[in-house]
C-alpha atoms as a PDB file:
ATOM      1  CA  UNK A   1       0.000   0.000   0.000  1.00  0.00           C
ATOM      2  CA  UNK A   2       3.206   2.348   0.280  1.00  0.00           C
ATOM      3  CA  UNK A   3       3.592   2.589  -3.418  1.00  0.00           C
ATOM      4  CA  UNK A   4      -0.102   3.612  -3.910  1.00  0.00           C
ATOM      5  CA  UNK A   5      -0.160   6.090  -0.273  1.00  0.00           C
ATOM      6  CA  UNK A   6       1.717   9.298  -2.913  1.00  0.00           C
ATOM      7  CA  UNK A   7       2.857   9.955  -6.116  1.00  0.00           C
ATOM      8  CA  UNK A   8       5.796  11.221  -7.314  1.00  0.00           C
ATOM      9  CA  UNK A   9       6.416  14.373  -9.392  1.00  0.00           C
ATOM     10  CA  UNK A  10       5.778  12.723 -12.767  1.00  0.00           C
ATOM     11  CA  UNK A  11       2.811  10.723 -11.831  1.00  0.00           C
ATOM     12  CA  UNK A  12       1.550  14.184 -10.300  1.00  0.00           C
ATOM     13  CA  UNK A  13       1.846  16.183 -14.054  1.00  0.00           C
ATOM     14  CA  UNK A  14       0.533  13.370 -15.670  1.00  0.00           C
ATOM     15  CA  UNK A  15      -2.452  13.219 -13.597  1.00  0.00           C
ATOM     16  CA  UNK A  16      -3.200  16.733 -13.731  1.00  0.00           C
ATOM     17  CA  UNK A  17      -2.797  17.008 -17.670  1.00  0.00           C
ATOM     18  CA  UNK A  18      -5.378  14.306 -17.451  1.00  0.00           C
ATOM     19  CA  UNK A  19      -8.119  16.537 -15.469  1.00  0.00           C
ATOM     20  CA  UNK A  20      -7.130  19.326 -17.475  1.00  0.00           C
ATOM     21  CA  UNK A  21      -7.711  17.881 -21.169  1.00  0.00           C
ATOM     22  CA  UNK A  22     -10.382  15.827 -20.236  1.00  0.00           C
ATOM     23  CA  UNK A  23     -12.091  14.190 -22.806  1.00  0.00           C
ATOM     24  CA  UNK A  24      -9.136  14.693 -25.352  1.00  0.00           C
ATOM     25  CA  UNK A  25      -6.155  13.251 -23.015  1.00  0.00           C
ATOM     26  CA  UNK A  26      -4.835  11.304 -25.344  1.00  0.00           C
ATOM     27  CA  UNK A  27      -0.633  10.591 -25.991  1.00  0.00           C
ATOM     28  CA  UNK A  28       0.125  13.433 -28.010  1.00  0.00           C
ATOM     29  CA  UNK A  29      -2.261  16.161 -26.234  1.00  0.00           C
ATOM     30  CA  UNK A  30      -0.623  15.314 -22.893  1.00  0.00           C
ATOM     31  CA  UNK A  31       2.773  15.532 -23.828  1.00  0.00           C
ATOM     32  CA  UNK A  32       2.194  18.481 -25.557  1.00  0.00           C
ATOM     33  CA  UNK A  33       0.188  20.091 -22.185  1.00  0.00           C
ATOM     34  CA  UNK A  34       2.710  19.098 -19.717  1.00  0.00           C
ATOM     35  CA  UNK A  35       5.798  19.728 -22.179  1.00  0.00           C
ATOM     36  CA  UNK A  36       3.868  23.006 -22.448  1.00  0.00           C
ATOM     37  CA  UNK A  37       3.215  24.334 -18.940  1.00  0.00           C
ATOM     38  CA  UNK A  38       6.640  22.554 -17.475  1.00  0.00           C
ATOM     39  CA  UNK A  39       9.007  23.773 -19.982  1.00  0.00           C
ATOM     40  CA  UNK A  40      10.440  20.661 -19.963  1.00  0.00           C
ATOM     41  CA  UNK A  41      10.713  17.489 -22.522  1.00  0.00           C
ATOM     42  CA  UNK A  42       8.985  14.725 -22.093  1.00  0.00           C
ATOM     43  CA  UNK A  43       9.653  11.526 -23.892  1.00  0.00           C
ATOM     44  CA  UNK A  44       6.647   9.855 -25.361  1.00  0.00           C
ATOM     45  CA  UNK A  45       7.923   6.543 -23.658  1.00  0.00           C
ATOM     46  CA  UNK A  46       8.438   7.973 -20.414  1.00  0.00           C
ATOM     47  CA  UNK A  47       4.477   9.337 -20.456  1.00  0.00           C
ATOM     48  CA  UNK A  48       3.205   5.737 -21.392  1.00  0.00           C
ATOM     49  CA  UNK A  49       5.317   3.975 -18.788  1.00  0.00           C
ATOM     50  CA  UNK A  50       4.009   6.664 -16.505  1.00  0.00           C
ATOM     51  CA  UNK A  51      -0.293   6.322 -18.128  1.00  0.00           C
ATOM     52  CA  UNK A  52       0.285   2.339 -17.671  1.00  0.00           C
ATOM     53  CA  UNK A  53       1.531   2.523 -14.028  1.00  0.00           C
ATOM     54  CA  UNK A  54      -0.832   4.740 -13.034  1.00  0.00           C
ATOM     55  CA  UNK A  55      -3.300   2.872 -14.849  1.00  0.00           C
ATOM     56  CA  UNK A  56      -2.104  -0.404 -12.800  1.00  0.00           C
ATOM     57  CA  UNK A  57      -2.792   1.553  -9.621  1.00  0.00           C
ATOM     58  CA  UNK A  58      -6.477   2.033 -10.717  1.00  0.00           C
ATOM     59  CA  UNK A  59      -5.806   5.558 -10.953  1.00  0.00           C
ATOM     60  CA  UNK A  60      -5.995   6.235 -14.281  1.00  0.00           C
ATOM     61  CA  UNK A  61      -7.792   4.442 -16.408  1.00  0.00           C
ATOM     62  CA  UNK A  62      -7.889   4.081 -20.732  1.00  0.00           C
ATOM     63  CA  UNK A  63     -10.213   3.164 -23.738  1.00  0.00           C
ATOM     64  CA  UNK A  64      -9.462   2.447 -27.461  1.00  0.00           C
ATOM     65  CA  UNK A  65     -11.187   5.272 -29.842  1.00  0.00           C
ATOM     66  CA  UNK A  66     -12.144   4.753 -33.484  1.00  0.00           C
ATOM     67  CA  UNK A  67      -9.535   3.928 -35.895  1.00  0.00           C
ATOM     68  CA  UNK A  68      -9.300   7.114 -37.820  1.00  0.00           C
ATOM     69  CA  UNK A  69      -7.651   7.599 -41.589  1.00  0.00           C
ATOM     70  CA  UNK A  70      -5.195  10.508 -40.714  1.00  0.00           C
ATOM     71  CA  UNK A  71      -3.355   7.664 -38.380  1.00  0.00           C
ATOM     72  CA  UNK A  72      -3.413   5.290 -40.684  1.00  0.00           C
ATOM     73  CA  UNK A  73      -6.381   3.713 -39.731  1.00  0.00           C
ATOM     74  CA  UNK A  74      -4.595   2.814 -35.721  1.00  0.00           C
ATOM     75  CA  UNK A  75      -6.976   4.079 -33.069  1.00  0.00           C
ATOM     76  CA  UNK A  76      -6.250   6.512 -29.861  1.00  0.00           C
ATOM     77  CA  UNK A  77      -6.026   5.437 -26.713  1.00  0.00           C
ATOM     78  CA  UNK A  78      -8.110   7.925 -24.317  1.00  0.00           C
ATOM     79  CA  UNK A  79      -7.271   8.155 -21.048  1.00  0.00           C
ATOM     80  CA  UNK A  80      -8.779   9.285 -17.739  1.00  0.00           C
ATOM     81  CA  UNK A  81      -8.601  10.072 -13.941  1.00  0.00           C
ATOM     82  CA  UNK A  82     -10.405   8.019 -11.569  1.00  0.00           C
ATOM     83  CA  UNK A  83     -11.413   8.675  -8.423  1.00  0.00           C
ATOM     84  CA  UNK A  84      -8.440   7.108  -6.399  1.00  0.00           C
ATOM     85  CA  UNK A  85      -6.265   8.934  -8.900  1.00  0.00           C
ATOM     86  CA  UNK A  86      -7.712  12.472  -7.485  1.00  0.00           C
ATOM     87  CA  UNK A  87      -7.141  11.390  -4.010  1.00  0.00           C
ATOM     88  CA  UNK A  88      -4.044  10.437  -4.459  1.00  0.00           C
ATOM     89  CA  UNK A  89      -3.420  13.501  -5.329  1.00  0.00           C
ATOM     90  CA  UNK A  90      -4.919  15.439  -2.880  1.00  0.00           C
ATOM     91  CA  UNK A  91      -3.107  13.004  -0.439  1.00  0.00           C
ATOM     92  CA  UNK A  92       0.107  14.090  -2.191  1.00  0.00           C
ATOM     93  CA  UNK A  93      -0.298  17.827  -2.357  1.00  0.00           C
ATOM     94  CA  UNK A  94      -1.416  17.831   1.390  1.00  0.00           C
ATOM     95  CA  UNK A  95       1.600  15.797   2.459  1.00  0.00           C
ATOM     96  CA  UNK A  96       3.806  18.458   0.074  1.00  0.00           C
ATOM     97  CA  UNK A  97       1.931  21.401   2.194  1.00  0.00           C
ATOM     98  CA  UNK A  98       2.251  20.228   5.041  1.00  0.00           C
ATOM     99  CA  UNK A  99       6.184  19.568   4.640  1.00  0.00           C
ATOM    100  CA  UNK A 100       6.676  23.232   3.316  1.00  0.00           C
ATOM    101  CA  UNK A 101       4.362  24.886   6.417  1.00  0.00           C
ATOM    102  CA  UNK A 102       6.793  27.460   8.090  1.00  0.00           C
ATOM    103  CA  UNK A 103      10.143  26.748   5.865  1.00  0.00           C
ATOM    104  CA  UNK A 104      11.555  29.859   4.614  1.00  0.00           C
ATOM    105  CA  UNK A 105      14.301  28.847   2.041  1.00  0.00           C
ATOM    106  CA  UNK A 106      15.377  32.369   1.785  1.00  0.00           C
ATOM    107  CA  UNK A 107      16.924  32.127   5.210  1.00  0.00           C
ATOM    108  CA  UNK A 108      18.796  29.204   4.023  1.00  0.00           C
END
């Protein structure tokens, strides 16, 4: 149960690209949104490894669209938050808060 309690940074981004597109997360649109508001590169392997491990968790979960033409006829795979997803993320960001509460780094 350790693995599932928080997530780390990635899972986190991913997740939240997720709630943000939601209907249209799909590989491309998610890299794109996180590579987007990070300013960072994102590997398309490294977000599937991340999708399918959060997927394992039963926090995220997928479905197979339509083939369509301009993808030579391969279909998307959609993919969305569930529940336990969102509270392992509010688990996360409270645990984050609550480790920042009083630090001042400039005094460092």
């Amino acid at each position: 149960m350790r693995s599932r309690a928080y997530l780390g940074e990635l899972e986190q981004i991913v997740l939240l690209a997720l709630i943000r597109l939601g209907d249209n997360a799909y590989g491309v649109p998610i890299r794109h949104d996180i590579e987007k508001r990070t300013k960072r590169s994102l590997s398309i392997g490294a977000l599937y490894r991340t999708l399918e491990r959060l997927e394992e968790k039963g926090f995220v979960s997928s479905r197979t669209g339509d083939p369509t033409p301009e993808r030579g006829g391969r279909a998307k795979r959609f993919f969305r938050a569930e529940p336990p997803g969102l509270q392992a993320l509010r688990r996360t960001r409270h645990a984050l808060d609550v480790m920042w509460e009083g630090l001042d780094l400039k005094r460092i």
